[in-house]
N, C-alpha and C. Protein backbone atom coordinates (compact mmCIF):
# COMPACT_ATOMS: atom_id res chain seq x y z
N UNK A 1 -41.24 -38.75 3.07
CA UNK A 1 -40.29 -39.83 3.19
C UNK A 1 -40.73 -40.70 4.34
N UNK A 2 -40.69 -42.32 4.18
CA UNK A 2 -41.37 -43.48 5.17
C UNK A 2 -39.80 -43.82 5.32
N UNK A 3 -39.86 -44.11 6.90
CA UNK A 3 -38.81 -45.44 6.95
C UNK A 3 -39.29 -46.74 6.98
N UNK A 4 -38.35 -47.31 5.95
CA UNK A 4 -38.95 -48.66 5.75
C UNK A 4 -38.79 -49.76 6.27
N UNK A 5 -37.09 -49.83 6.56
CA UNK A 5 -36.78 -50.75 7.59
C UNK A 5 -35.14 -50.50 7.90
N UNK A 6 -34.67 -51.08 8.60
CA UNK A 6 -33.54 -50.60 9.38
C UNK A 6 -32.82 -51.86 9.98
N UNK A 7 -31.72 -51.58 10.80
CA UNK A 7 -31.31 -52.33 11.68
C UNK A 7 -29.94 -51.46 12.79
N UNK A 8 -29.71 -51.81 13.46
CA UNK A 8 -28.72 -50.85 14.57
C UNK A 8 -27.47 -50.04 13.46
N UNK A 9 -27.28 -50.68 12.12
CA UNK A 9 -26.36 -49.70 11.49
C UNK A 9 -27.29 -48.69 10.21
N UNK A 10 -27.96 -49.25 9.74
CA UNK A 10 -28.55 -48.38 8.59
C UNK A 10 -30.01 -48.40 9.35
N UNK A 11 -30.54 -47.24 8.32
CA UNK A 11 -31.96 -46.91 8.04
C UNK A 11 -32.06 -46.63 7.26
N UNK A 12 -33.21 -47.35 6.63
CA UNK A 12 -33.59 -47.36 5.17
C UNK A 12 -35.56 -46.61 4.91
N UNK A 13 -34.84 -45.22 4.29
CA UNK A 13 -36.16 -44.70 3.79
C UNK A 13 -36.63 -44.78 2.06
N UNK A 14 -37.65 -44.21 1.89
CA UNK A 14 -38.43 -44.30 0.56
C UNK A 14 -38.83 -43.49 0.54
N UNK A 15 -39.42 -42.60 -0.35
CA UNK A 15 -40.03 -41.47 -0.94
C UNK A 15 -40.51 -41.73 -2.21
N UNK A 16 -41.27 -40.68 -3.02
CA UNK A 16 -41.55 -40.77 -3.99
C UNK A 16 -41.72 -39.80 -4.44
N UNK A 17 -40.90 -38.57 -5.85
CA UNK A 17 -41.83 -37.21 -6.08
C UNK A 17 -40.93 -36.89 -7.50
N UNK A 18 -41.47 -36.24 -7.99
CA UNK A 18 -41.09 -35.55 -9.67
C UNK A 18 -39.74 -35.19 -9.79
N UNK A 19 -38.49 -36.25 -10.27
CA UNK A 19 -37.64 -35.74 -10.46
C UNK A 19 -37.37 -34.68 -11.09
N UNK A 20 -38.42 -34.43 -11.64
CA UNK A 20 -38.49 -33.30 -12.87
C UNK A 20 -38.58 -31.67 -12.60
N UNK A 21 -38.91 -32.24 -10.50
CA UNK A 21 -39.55 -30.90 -10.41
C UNK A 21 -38.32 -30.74 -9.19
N UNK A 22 -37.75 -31.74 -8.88
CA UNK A 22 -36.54 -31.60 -7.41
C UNK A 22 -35.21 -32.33 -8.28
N UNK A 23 -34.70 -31.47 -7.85
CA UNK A 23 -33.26 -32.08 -8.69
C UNK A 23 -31.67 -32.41 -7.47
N UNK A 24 -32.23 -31.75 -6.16
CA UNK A 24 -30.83 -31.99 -5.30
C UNK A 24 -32.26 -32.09 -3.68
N UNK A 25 -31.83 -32.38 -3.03
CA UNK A 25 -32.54 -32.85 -1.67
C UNK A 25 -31.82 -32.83 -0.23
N UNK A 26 -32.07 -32.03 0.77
CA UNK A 26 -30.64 -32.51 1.55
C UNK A 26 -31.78 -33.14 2.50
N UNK A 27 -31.36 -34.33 3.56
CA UNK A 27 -32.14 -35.15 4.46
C UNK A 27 -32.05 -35.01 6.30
N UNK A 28 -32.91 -34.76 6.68
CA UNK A 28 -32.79 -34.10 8.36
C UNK A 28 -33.77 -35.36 9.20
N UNK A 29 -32.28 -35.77 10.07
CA UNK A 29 -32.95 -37.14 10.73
C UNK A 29 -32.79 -36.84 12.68
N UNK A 30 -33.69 -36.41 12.90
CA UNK A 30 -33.38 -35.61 14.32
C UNK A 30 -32.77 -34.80 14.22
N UNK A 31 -31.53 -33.98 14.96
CA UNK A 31 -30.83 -33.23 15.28
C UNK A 31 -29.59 -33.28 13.97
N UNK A 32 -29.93 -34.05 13.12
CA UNK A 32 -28.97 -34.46 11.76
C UNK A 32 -29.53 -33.84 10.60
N UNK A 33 -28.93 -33.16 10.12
CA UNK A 33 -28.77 -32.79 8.91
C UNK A 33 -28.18 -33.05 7.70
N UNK A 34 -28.37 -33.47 6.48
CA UNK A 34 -27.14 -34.17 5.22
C UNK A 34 -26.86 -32.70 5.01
N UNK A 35 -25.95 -33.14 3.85
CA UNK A 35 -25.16 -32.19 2.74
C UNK A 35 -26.20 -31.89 1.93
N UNK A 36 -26.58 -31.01 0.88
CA UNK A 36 -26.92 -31.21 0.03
C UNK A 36 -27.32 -32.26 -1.23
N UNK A 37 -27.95 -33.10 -1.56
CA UNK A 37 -27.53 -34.32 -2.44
C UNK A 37 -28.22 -34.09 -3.83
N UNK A 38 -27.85 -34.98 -4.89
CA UNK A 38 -28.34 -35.32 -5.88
C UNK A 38 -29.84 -36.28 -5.40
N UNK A 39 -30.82 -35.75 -6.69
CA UNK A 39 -31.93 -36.30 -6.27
C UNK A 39 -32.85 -36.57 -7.63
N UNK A 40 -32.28 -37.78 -8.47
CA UNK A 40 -32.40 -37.95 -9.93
C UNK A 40 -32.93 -39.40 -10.02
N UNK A 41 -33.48 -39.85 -11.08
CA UNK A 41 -33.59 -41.00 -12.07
C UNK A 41 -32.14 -42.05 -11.65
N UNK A 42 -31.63 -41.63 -11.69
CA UNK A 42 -29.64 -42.11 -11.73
C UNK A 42 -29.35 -42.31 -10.31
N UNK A 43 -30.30 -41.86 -9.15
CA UNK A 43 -29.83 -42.31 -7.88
C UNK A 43 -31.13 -42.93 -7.33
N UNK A 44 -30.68 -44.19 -6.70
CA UNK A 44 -31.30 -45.07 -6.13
C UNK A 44 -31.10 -44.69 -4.73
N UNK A 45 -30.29 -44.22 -4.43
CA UNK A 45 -30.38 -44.08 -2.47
C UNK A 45 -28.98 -43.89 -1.83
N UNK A 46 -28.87 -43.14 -0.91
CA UNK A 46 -27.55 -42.56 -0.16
C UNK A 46 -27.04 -43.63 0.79
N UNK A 47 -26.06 -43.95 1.70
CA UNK A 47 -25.63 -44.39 2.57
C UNK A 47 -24.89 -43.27 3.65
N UNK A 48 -25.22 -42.94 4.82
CA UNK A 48 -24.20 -42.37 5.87
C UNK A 48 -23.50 -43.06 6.20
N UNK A 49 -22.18 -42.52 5.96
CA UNK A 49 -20.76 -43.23 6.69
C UNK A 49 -19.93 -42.66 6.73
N UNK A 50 -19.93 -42.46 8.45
CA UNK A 50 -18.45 -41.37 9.10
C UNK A 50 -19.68 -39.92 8.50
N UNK A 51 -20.38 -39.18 8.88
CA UNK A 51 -20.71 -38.53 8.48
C UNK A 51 -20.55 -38.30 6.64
N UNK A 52 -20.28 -38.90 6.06
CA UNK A 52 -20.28 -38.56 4.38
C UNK A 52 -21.69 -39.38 4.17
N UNK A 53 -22.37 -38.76 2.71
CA UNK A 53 -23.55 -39.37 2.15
C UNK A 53 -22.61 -39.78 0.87
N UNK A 54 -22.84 -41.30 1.04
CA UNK A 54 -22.30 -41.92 -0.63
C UNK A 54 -23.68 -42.13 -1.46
N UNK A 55 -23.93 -42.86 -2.17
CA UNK A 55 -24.67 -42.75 -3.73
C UNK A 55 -24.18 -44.53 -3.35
């Protein structure tokens, strides 16, 4: 996973790999850890807010 670009509220990464072969993903950004997530065809990318990951 690259970060691509950002600004003082978001950060915005990219990846690329076989949905076929990963189906849930959780994301660790320093000392941060996500939930578990969906990691499909059908999702384009998460948002953190208030600690929740939206879709």
């Amino acid at each position: 996973m690259e970060k691509s670009s950002g600004d003082e509220k978001n950060i915005i990464f990219t990846c690329e790999a076989d949905v076929n072969l990963y189906n849930m993903v959780h994301l660790t950004y320093g000392k941060t850890t996500s939930m578990n997530v969906a990691f499909n065809s059908f999702v384009s990318g998460w948002n953190l807010d208030n600690d929740e990951l939206l879709p």
